[in-house]
N, C-alpha and C. Protein backbone atom coordinates (compact mmCIF):
# COMPACT_ATOMS: atom_id res chain seq x y z
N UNK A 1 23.49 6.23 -1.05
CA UNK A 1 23.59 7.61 -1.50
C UNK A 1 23.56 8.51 -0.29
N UNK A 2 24.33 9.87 -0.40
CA UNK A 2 24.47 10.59 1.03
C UNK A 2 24.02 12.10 0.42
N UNK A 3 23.55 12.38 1.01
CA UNK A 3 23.28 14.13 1.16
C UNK A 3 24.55 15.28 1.42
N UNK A 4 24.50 16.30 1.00
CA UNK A 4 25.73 17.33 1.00
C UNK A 4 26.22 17.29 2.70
N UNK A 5 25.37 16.75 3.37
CA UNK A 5 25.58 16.64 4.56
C UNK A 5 26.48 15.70 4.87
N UNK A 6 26.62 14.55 4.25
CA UNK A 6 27.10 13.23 4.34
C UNK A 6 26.20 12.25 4.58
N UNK A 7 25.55 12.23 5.36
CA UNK A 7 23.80 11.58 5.79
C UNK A 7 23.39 10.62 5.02
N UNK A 8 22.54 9.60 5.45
CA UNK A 8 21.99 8.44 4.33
C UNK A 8 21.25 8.83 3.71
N UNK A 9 20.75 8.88 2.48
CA UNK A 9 19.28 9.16 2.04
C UNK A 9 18.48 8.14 2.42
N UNK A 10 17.28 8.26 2.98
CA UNK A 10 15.93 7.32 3.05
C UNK A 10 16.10 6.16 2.08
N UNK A 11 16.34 5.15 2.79
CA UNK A 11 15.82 3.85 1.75
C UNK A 11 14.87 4.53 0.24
N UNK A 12 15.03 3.47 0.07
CA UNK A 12 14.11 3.29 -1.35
C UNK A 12 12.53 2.77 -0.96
N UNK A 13 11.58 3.86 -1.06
CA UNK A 13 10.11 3.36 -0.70
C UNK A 13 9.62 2.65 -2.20
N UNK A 14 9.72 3.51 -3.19
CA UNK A 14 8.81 2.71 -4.80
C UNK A 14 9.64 2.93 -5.80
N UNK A 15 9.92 2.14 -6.42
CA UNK A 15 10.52 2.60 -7.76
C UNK A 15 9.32 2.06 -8.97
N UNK A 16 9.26 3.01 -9.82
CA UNK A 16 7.99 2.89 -11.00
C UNK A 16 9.02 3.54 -12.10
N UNK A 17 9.07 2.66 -13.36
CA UNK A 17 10.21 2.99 -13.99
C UNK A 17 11.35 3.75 -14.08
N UNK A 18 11.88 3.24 -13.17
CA UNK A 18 13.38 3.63 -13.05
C UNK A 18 13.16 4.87 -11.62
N UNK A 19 11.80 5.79 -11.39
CA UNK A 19 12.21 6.32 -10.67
C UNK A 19 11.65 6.04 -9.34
N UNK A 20 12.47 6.11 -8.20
CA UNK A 20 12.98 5.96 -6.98
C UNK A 20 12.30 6.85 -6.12
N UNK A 21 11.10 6.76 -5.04
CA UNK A 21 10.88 7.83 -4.20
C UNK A 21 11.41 7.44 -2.65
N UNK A 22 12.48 8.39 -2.75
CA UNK A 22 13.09 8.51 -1.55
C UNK A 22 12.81 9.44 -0.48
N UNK A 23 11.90 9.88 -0.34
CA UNK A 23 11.40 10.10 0.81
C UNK A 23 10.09 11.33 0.86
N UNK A 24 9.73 12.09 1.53
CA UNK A 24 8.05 12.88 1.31
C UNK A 24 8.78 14.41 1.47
N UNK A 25 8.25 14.87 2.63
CA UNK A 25 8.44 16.49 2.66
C UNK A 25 9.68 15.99 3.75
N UNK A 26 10.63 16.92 3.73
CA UNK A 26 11.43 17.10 4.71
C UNK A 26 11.20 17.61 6.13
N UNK A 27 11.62 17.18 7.45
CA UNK A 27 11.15 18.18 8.44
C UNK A 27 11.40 19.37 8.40
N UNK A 28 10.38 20.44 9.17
CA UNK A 28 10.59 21.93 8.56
C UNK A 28 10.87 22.60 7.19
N UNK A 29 10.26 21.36 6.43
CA UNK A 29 10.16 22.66 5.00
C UNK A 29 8.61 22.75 5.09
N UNK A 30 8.48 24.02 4.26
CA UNK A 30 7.16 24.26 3.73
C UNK A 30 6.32 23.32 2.95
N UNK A 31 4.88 23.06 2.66
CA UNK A 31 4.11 22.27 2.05
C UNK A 31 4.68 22.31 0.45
N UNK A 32 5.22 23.35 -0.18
CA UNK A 32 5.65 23.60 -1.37
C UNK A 32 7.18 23.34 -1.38
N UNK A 33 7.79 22.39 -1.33
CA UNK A 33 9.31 21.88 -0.59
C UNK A 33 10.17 21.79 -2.00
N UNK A 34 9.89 21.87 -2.91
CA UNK A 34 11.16 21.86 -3.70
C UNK A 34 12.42 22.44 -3.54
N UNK A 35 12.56 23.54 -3.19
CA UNK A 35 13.60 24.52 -2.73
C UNK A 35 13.95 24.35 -1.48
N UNK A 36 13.30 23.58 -0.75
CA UNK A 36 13.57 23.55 0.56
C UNK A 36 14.61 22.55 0.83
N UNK A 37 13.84 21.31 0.12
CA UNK A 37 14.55 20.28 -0.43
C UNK A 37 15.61 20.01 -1.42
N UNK A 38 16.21 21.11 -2.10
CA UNK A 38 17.06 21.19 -2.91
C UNK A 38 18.36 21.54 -2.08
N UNK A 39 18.16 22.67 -1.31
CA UNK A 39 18.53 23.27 -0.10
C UNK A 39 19.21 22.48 1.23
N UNK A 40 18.62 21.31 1.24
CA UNK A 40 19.10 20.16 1.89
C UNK A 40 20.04 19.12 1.32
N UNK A 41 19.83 18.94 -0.05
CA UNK A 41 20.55 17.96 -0.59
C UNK A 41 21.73 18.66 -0.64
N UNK A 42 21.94 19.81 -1.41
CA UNK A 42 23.02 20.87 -1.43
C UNK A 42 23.91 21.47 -0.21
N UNK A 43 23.56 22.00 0.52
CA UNK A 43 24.47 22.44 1.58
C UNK A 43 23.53 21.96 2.94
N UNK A 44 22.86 20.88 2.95
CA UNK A 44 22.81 20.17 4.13
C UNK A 44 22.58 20.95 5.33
N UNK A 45 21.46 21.56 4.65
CA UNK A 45 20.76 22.25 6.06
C UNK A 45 19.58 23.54 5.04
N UNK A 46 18.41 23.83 6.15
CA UNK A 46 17.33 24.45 5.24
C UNK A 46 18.03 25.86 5.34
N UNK A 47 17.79 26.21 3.80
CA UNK A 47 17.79 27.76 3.46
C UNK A 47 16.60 28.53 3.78
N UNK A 48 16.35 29.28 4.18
CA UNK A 48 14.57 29.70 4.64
C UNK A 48 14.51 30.50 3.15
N UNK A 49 15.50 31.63 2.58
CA UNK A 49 15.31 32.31 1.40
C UNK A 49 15.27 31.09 -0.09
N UNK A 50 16.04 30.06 0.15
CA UNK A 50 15.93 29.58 -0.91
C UNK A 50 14.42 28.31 -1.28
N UNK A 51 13.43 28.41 -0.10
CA UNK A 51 12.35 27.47 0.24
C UNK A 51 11.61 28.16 -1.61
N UNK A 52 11.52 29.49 -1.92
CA UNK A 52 10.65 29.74 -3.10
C UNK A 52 11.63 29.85 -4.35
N UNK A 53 11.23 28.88 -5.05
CA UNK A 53 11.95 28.11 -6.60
C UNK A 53 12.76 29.24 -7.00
N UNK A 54 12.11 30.39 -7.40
CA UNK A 54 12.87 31.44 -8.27
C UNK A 54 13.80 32.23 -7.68
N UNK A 55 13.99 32.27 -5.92
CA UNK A 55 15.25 32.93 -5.69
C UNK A 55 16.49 31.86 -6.12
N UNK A 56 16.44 30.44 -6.48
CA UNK A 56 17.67 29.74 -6.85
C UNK A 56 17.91 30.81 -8.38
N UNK A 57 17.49 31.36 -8.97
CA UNK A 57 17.85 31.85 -9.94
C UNK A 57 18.36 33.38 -9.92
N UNK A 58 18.81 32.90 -8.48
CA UNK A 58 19.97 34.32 -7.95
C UNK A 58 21.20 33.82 -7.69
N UNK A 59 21.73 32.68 -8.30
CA UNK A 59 22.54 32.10 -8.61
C UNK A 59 23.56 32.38 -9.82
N UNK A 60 24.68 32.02 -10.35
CA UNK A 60 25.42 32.27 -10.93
C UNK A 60 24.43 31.33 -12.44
N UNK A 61 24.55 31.51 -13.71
CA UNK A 61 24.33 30.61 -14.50
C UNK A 61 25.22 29.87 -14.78
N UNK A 62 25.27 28.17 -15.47
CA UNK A 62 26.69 27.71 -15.66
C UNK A 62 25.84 27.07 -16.38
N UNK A 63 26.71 25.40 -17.15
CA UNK A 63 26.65 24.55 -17.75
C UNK A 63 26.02 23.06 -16.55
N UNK A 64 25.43 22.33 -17.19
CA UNK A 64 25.28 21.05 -16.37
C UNK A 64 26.09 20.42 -15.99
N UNK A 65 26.15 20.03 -14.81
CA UNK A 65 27.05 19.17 -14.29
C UNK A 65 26.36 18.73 -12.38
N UNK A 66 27.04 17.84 -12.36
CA UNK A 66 26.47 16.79 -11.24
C UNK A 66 26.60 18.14 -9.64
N UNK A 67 26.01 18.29 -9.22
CA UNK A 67 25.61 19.28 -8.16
C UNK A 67 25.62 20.18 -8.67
N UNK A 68 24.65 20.82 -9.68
CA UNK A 68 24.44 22.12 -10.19
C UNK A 68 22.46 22.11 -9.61
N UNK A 69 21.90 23.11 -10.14
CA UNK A 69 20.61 22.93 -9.73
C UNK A 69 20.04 23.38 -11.15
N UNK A 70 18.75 22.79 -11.33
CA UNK A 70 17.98 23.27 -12.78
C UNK A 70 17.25 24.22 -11.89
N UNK A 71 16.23 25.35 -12.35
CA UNK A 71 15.58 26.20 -11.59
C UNK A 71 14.92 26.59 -12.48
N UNK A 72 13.77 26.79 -11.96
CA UNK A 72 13.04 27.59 -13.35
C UNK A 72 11.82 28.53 -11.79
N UNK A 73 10.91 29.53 -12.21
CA UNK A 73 9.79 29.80 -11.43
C UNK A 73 8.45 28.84 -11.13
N UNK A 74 8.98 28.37 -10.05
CA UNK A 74 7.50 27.32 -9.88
C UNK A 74 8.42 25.79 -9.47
N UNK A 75 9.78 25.81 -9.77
CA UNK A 75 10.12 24.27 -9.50
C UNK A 75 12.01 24.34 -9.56
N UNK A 76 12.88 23.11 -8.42
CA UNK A 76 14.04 23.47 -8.66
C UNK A 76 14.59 21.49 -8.62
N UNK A 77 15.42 21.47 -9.21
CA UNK A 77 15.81 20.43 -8.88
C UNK A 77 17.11 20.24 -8.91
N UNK A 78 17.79 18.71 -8.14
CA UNK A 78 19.23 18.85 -8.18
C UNK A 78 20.02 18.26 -9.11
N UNK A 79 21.18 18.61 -10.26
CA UNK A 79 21.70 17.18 -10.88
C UNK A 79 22.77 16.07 -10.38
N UNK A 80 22.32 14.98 -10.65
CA UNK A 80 23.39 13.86 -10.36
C UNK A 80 24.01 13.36 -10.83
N UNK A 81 23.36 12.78 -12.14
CA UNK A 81 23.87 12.14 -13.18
C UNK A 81 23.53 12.62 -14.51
N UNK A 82 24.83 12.67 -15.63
CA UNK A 82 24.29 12.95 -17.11
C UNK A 82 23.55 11.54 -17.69
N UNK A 83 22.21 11.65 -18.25
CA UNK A 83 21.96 10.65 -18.57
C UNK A 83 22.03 10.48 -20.30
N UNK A 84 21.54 11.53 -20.75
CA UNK A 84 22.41 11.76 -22.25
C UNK A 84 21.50 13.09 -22.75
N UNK A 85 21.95 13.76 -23.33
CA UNK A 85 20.92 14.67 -23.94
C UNK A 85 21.11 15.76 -23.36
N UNK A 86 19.13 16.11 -23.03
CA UNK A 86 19.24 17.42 -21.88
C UNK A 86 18.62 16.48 -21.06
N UNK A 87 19.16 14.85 -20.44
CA UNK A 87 18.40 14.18 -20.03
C UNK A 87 19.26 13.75 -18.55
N UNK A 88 19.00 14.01 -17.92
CA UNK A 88 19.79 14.15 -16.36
C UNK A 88 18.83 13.16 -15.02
N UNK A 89 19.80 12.59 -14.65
CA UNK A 89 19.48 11.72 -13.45
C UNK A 89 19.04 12.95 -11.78
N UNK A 90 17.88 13.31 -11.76
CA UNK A 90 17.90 14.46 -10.34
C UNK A 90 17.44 13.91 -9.37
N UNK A 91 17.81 14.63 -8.50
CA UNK A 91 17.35 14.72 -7.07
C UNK A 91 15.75 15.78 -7.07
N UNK A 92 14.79 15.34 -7.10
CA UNK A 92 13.62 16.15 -7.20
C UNK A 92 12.73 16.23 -6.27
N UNK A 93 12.55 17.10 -4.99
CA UNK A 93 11.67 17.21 -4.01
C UNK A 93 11.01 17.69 -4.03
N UNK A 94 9.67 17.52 -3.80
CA UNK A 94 7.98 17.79 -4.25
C UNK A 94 7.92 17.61 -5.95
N UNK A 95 7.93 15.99 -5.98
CA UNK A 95 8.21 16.22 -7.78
C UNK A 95 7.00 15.86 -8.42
N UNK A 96 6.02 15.40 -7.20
CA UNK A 96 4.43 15.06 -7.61
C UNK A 96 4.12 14.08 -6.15
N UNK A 97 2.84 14.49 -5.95
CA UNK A 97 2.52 13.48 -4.74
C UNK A 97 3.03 13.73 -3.25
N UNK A 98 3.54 14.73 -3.32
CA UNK A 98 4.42 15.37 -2.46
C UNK A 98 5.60 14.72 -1.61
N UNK A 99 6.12 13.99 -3.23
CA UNK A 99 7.37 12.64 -2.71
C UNK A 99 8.41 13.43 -3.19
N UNK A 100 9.51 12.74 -3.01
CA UNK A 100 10.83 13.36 -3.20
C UNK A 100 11.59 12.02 -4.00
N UNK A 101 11.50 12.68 -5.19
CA UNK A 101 12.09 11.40 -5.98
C UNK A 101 14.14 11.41 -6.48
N UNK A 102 14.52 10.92 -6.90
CA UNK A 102 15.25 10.76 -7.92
C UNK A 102 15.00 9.58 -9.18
N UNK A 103 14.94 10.68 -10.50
CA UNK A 103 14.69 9.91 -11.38
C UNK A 103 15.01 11.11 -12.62
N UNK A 104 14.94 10.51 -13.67
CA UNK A 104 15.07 10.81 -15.44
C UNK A 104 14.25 12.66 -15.34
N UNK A 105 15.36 13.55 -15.75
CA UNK A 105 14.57 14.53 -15.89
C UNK A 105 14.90 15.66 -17.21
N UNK A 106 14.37 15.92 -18.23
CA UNK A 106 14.61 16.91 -19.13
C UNK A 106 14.85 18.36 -17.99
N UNK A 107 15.90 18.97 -18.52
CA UNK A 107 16.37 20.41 -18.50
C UNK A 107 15.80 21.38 -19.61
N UNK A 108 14.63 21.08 -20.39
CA UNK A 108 14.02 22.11 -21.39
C UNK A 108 13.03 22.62 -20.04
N UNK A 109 13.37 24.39 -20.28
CA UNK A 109 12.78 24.57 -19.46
C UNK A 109 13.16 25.39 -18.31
N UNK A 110 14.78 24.97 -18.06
CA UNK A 110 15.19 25.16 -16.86
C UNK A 110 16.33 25.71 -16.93
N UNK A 111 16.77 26.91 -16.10
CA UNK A 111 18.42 27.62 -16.31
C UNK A 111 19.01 27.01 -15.46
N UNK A 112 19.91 26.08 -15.69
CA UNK A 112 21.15 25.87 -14.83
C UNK A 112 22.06 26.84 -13.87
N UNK A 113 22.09 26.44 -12.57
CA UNK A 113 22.91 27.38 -11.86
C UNK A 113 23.65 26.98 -11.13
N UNK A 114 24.65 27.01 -10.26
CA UNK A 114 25.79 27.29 -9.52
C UNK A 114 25.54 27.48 -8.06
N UNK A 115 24.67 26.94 -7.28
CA UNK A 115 24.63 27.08 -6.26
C UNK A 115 25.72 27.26 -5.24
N UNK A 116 26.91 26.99 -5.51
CA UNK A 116 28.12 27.19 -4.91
C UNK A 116 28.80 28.78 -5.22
N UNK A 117 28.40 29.74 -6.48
CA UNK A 117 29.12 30.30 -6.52
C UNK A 117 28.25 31.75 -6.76
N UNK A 118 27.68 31.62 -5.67
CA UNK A 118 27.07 32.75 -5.01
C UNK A 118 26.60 33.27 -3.37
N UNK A 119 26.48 34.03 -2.96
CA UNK A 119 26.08 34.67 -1.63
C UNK A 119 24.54 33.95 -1.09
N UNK A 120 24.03 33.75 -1.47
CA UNK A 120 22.63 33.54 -1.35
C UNK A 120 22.85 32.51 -0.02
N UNK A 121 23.26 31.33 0.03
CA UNK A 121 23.16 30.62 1.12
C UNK A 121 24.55 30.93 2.18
């Protein structure tokens, strides 16, 4: 798997049903890295404005689809895969433990956005 960068993602450290922690805090993000880390997977390099969850929701709104971002205040994550439902395969940094997983994630909760089709980064 590669990053918006092209880049390897980190091996696979644990997988615990089905989900995958691929790696901890990123260098130079903040202790609170979700956004920082979203920010990386996405356009492959740190946003300093997009490091706090709720400016991603200065984004365009759209529908789900595989590189969109869920966002809500307090947490952002990336999508990869439809898994069925509102049930989506993400890219999730600081998703507990201060790991960076991909794994199974409900979108109740969360406005979908468009990180591509706005000014912000």
């Amino acid at each position: 798997m590669t990053d918006a960068g092209g880049t390897a993602a980190p091996a696979t450290v644990s997988s615990v049903s089905g989900a995958r922690i691929v790696g901890g805090r990123p260098a130079g993000c903040p202790s609170s890295f979700c956004g920082c880390g979203a920010a990386l997977r996405v356009f492959g390099r740190i946003v300093p404005e997009l490091n706090l969850a709720a400016n991603w929701l200065r984004f365009p709104r759209t529908s789900p689809a595989p590189g969109m971002v869920a966002a809500r205040r307090g947490h952002v994550f990336v999508l990869e895969q439809h898994l069925g439902g509102d049930v989506w395969l993400a890219y999730d940094a600081n998703s507990g433990g201060h790991s960076t997983r991909i794994h199974a994630r409900s979108l109740r909760g969360y406005t979908i956005v468009n990180p591509r089709g706005g000014s912000t980064a």
